[in-house]
PDB file of N, CA and C in Angstrom:
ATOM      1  N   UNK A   1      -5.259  -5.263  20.267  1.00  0.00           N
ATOM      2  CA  UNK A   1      -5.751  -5.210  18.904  1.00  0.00           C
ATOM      3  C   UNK A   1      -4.620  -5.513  17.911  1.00  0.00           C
ATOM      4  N   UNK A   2      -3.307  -4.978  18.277  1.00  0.00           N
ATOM      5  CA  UNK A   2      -2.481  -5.056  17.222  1.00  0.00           C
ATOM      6  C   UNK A   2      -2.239  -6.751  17.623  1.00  0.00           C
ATOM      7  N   UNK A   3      -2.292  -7.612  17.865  1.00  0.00           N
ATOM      8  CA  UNK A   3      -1.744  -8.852  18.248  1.00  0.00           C
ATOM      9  C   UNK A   3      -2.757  -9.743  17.382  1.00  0.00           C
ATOM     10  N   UNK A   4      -4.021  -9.141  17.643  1.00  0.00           N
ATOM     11  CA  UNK A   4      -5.131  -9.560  17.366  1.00  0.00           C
ATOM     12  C   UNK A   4      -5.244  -9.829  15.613  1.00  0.00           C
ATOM     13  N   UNK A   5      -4.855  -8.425  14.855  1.00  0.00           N
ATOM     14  CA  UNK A   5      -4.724  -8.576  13.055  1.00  0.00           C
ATOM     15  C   UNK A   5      -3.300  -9.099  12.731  1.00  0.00           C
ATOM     16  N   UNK A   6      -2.204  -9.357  13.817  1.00  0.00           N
ATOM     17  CA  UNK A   6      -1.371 -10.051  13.460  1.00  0.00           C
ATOM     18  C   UNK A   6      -1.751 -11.587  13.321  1.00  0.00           C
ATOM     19  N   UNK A   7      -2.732 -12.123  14.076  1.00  0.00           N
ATOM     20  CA  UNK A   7      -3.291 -13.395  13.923  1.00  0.00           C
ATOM     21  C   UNK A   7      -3.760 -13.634  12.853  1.00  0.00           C
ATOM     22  N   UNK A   8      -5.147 -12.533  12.608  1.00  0.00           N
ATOM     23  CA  UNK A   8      -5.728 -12.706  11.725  1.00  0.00           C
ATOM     24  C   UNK A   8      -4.843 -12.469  10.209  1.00  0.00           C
ATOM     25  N   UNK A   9      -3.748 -11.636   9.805  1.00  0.00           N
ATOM     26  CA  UNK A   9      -2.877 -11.948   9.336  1.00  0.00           C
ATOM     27  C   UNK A   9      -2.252 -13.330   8.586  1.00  0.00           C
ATOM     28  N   UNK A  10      -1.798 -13.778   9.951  1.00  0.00           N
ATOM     29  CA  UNK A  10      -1.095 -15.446   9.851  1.00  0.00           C
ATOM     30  C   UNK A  10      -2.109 -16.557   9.457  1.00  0.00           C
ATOM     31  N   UNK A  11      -3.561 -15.833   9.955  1.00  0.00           N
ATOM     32  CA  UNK A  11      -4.725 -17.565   9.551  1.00  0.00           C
ATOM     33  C   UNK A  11      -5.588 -17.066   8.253  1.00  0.00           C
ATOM     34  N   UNK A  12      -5.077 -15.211   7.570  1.00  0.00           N
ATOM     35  CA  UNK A  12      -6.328 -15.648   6.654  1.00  0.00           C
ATOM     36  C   UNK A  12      -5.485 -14.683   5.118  1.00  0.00           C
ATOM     37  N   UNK A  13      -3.981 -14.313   5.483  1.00  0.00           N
ATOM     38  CA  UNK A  13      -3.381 -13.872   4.524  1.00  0.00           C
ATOM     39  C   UNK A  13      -2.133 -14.986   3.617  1.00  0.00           C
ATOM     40  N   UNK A  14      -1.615 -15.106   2.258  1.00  0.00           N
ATOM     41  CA  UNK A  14      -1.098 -15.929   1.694  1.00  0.00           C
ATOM     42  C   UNK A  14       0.732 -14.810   2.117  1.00  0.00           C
ATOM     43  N   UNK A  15       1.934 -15.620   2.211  1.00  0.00           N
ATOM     44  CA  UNK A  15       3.047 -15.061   2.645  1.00  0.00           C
ATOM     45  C   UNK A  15       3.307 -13.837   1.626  1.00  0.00           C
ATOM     46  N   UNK A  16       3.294 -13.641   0.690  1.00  0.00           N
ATOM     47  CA  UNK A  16       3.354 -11.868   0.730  1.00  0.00           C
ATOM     48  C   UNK A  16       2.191 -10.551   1.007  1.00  0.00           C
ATOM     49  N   UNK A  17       0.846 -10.896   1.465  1.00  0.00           N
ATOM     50  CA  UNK A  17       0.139 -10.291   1.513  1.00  0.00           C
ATOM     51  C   UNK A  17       0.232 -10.179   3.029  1.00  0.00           C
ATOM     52  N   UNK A  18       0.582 -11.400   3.398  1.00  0.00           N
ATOM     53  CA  UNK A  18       1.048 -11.252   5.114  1.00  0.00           C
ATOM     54  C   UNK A  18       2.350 -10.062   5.584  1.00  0.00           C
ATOM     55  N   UNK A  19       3.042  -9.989   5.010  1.00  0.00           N
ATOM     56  CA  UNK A  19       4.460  -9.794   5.318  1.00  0.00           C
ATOM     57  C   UNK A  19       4.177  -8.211   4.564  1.00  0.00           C
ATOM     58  N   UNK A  20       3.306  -7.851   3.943  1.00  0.00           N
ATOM     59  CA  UNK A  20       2.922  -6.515   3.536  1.00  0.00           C
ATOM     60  C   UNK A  20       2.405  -6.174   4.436  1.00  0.00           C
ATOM     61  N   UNK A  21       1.021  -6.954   4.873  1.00  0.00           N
ATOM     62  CA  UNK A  21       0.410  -6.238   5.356  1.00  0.00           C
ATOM     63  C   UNK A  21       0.756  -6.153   7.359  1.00  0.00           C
ATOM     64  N   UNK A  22       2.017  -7.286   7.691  1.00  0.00           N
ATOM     65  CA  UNK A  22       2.170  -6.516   8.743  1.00  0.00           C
ATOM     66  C   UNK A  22       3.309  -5.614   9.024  1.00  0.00           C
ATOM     67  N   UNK A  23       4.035  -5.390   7.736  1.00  0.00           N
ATOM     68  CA  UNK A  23       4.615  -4.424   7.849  1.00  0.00           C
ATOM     69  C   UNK A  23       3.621  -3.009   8.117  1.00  0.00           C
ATOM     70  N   UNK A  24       2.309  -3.068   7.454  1.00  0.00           N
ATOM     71  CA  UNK A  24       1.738  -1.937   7.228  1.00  0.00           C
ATOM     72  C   UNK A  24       0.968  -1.263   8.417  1.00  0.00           C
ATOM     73  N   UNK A  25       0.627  -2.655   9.123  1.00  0.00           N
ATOM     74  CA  UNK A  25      -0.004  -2.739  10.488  1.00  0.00           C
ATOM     75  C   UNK A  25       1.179  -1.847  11.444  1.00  0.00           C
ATOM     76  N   UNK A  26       2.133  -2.582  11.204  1.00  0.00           N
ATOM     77  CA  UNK A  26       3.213  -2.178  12.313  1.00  0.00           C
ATOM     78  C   UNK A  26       3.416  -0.539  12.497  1.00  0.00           C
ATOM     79  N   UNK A  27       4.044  -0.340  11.285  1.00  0.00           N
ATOM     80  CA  UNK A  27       3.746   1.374  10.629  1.00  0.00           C
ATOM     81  C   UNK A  27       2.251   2.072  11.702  1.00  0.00           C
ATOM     82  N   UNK A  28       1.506   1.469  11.287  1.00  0.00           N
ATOM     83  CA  UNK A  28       0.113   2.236  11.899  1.00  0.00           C
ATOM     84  C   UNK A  28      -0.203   2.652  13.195  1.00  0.00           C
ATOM     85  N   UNK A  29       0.283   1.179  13.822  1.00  0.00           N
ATOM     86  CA  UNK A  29       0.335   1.313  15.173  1.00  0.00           C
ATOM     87  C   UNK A  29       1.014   2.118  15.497  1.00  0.00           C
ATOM     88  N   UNK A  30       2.460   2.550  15.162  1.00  0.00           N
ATOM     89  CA  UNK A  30       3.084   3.478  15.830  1.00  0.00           C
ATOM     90  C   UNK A  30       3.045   4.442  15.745  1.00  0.00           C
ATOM     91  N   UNK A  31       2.694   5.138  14.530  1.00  0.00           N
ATOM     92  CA  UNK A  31       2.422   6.245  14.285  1.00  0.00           C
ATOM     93  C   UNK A  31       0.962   6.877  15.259  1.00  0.00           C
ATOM     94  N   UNK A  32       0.362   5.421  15.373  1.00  0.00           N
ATOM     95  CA  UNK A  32      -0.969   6.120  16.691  1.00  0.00           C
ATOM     96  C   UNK A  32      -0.457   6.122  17.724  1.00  0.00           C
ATOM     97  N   UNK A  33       0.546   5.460  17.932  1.00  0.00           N
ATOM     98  CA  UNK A  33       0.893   5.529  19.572  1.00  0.00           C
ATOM     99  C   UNK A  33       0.288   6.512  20.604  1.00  0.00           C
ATOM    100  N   UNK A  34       0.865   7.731  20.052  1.00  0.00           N
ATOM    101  CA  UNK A  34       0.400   8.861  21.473  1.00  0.00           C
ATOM    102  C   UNK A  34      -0.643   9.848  20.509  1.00  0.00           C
ATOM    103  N   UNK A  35      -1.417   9.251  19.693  1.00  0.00           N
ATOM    104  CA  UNK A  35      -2.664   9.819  19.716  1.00  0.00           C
ATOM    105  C   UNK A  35      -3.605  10.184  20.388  1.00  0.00           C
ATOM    106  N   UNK A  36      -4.715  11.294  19.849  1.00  0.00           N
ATOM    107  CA  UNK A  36      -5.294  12.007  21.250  1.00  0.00           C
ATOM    108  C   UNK A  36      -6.159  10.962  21.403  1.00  0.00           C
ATOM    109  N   UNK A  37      -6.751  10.669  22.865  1.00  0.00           N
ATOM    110  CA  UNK A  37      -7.586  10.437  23.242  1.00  0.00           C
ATOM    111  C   UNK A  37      -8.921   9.643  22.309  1.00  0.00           C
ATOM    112  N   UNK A  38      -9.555  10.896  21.404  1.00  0.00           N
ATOM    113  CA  UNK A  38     -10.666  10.924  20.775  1.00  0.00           C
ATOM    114  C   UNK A  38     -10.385  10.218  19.082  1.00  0.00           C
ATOM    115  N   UNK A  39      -9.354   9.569  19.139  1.00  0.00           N
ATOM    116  CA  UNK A  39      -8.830   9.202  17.884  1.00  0.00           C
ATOM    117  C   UNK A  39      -8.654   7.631  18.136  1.00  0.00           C
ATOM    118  N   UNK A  40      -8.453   7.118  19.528  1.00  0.00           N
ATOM    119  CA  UNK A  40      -7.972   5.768  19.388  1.00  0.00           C
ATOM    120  C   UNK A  40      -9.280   5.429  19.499  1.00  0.00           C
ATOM    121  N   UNK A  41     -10.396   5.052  19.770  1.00  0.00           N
ATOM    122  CA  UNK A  41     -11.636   4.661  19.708  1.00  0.00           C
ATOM    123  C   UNK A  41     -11.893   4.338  18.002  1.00  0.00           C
ATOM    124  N   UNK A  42     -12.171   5.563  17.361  1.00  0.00           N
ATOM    125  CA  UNK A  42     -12.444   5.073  16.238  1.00  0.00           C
ATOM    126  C   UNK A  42     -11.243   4.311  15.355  1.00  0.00           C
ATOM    127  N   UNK A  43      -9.917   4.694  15.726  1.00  0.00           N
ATOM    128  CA  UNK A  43      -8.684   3.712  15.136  1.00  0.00           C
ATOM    129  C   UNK A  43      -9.008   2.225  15.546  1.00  0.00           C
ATOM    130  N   UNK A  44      -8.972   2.067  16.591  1.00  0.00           N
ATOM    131  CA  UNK A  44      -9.593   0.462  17.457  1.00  0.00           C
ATOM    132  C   UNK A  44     -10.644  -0.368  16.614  1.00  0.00           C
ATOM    133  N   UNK A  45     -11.723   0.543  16.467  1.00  0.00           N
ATOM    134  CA  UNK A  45     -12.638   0.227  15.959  1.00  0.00           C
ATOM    135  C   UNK A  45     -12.771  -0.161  14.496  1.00  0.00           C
ATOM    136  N   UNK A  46     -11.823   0.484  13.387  1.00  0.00           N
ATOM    137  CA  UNK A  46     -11.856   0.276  12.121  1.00  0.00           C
ATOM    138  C   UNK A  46     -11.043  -0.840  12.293  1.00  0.00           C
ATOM    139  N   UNK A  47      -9.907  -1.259  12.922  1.00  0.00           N
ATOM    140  CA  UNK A  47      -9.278  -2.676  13.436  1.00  0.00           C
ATOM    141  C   UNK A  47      -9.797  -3.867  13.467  1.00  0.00           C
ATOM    142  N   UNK A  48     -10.716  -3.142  13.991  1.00  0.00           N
ATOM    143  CA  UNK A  48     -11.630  -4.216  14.350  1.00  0.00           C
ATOM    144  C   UNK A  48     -12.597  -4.542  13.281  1.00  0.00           C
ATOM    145  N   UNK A  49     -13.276  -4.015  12.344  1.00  0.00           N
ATOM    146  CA  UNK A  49     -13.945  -4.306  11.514  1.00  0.00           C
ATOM    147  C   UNK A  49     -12.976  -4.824  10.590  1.00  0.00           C
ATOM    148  N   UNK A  50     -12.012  -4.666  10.163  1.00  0.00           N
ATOM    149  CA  UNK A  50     -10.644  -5.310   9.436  1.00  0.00           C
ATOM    150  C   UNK A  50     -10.674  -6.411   9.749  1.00  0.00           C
ATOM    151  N   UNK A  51     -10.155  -6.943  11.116  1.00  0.00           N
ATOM    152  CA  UNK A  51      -9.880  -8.317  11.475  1.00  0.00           C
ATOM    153  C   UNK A  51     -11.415  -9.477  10.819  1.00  0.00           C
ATOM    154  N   UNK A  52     -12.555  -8.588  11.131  1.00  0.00           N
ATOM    155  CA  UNK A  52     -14.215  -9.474  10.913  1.00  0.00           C
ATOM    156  C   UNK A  52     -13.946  -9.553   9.470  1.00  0.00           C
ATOM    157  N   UNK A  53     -13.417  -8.652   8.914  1.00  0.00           N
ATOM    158  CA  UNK A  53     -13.501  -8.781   7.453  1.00  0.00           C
ATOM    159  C   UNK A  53     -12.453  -9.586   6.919  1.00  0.00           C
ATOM    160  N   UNK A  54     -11.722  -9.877   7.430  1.00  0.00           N
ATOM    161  CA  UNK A  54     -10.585 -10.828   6.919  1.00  0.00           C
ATOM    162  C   UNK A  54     -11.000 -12.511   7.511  1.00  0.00           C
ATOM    163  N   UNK A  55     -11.765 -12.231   8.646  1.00  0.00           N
ATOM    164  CA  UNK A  55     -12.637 -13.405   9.363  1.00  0.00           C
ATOM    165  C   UNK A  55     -13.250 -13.927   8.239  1.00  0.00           C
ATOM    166  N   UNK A  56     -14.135 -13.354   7.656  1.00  0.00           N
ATOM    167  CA  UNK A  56     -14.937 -13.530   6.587  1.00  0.00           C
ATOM    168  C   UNK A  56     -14.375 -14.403   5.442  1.00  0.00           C
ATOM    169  N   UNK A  57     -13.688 -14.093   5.622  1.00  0.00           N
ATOM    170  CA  UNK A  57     -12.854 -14.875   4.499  1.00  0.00           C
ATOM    171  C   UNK A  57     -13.010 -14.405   2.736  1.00  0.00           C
ATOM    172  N   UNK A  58     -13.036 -12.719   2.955  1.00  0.00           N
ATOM    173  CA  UNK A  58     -13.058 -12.440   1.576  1.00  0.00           C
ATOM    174  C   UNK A  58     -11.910 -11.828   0.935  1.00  0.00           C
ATOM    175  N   UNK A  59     -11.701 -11.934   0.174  1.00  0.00           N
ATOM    176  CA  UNK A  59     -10.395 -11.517  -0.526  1.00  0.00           C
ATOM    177  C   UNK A  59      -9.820 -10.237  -0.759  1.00  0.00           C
ATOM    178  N   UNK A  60      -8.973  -9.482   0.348  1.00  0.00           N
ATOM    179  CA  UNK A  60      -8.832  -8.392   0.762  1.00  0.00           C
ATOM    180  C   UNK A  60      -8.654  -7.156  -0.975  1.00  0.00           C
ATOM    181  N   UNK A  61      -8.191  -7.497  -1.463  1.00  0.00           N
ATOM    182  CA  UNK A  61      -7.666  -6.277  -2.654  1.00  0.00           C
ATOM    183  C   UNK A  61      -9.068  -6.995  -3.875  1.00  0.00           C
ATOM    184  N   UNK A  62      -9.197  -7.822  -3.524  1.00  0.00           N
ATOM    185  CA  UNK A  62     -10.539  -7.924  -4.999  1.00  0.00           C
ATOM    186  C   UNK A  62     -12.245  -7.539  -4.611  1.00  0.00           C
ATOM    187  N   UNK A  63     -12.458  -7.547  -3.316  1.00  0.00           N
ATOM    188  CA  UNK A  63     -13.464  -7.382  -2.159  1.00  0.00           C
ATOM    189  C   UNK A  63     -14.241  -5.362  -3.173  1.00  0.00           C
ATOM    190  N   UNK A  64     -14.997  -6.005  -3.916  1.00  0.00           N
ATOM    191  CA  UNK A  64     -15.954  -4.590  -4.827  1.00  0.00           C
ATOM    192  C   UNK A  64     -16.313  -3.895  -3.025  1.00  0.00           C
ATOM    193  N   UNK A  65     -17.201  -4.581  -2.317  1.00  0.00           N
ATOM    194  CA  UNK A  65     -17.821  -3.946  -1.194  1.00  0.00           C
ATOM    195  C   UNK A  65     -16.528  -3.112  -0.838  1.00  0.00           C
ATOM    196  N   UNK A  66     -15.482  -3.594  -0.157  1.00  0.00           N
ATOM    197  CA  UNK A  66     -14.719  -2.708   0.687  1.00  0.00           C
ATOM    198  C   UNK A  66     -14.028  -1.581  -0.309  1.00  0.00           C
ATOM    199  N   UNK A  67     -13.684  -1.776  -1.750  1.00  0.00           N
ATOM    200  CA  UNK A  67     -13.253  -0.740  -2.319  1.00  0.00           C
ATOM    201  C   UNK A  67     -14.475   0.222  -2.392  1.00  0.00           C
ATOM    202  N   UNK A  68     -15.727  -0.402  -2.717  1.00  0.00           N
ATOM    203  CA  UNK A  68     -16.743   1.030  -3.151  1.00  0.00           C
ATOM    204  C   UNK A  68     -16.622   1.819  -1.512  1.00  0.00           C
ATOM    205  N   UNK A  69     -16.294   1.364  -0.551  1.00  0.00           N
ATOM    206  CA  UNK A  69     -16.410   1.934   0.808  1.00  0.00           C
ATOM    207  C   UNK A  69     -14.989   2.615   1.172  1.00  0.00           C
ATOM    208  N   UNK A  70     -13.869   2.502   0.793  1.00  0.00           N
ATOM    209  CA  UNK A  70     -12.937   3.280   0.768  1.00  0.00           C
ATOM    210  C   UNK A  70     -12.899   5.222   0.511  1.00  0.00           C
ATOM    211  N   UNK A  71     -12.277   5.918   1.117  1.00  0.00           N
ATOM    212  CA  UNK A  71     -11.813   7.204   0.603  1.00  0.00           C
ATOM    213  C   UNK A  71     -11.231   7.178  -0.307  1.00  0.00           C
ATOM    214  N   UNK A  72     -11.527   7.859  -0.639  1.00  0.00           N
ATOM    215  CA  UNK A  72     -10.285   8.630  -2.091  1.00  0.00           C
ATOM    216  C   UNK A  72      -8.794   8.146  -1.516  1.00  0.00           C
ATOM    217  N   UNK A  73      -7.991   8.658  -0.487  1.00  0.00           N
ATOM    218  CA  UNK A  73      -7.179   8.407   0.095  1.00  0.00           C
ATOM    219  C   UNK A  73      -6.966   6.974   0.259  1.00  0.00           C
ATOM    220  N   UNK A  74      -7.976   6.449   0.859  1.00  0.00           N
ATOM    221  CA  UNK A  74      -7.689   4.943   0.996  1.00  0.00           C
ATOM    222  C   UNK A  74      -7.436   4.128  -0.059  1.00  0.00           C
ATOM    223  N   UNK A  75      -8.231   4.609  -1.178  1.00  0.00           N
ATOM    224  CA  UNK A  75      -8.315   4.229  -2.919  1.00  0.00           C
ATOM    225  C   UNK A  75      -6.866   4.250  -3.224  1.00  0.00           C
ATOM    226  N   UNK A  76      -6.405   5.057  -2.746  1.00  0.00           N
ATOM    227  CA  UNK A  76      -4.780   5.443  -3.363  1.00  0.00           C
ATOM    228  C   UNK A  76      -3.796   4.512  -2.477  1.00  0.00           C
ATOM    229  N   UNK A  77      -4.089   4.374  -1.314  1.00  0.00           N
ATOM    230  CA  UNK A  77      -2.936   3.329  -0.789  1.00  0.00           C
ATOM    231  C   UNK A  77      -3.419   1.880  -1.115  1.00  0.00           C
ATOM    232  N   UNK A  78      -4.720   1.310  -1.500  1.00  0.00           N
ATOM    233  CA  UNK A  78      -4.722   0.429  -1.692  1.00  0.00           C
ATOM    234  C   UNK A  78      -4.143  -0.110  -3.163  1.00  0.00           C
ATOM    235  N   UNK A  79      -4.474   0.821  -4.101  1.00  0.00           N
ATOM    236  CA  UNK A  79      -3.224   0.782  -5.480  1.00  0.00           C
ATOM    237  C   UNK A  79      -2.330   0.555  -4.955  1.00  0.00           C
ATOM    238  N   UNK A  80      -1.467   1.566  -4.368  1.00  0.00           N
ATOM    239  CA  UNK A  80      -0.128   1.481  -4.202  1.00  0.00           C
ATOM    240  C   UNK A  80       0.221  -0.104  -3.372  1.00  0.00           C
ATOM    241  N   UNK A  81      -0.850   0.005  -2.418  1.00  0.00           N
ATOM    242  CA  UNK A  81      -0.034  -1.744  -2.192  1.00  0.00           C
ATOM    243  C   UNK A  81      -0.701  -2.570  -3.344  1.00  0.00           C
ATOM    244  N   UNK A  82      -1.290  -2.557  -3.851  1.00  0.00           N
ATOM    245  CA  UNK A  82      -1.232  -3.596  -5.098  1.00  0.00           C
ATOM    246  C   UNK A  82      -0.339  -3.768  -6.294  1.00  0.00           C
ATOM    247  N   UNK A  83       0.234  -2.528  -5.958  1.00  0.00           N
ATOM    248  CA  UNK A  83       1.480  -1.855  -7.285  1.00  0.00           C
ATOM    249  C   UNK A  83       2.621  -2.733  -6.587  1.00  0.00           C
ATOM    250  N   UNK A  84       2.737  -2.191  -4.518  1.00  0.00           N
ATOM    251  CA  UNK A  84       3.737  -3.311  -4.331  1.00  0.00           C
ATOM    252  C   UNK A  84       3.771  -4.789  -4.265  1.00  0.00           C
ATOM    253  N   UNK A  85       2.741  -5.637  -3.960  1.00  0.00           N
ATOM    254  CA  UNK A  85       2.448  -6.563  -4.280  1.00  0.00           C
ATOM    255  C   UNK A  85       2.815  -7.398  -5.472  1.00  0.00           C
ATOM    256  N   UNK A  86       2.338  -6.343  -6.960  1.00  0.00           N
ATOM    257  CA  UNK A  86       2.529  -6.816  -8.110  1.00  0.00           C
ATOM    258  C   UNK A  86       4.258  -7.127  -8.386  1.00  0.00           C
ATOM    259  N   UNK A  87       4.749  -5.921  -8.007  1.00  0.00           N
ATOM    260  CA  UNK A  87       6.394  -6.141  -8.169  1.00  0.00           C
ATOM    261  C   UNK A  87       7.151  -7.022  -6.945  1.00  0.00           C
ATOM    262  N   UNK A  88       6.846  -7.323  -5.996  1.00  0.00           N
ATOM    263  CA  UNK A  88       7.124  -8.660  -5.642  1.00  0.00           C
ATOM    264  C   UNK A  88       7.346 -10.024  -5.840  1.00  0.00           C
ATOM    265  N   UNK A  89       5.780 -10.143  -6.578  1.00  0.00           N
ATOM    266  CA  UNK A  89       5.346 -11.607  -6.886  1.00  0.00           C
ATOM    267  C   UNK A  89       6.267 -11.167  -8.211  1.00  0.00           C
ATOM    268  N   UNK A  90       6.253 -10.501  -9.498  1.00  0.00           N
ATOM    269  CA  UNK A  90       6.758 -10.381 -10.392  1.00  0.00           C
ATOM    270  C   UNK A  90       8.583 -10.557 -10.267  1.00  0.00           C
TER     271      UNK A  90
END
């Protein structure tokens, strides 16, 4: 899986949204590494709906559907990478 959104990455992200986002990937993965059991299924799985959604070809940080579907939590890291994003390109 992780090989898998590194692709999808390289064929459907522009070079700083790439280079964010596999830094962010990378982070994730490891931190699941020795997760229990009952946790990598649904981790796998939201992966996986990620990669279809980037398949799609919709525009990851402007995408209304995937923000109204976010957590609170998720709401907040997706600012924050748009905060880092912004001071990049800037």
């Amino acid at each position: 899986m992780y090989r898998k959104v590194l692709v999808a990455h390289r064929s459907y992200l522009s070079g700083v949204q790439r280079a964010l986002g596999d830094s962010y990937v990378k982070e994730e993965f490891r931190r699941h590494r020795r997760a229990d059991a009952k946790f990598v299924g649904p981790f796998l799985e939201e992966w996986d709906k990620y990669v279809s959604f980037l398949s799609r070809g919709a525009t990851l940080l402007q995408s209304h559907e995937l923000q109204q579907a976010l957590s609170p939590q998720q709401s907040k890291q997706l600012q924050q990478l748009k905060q880092a994003i912004s001071k990049t390109v800037n």
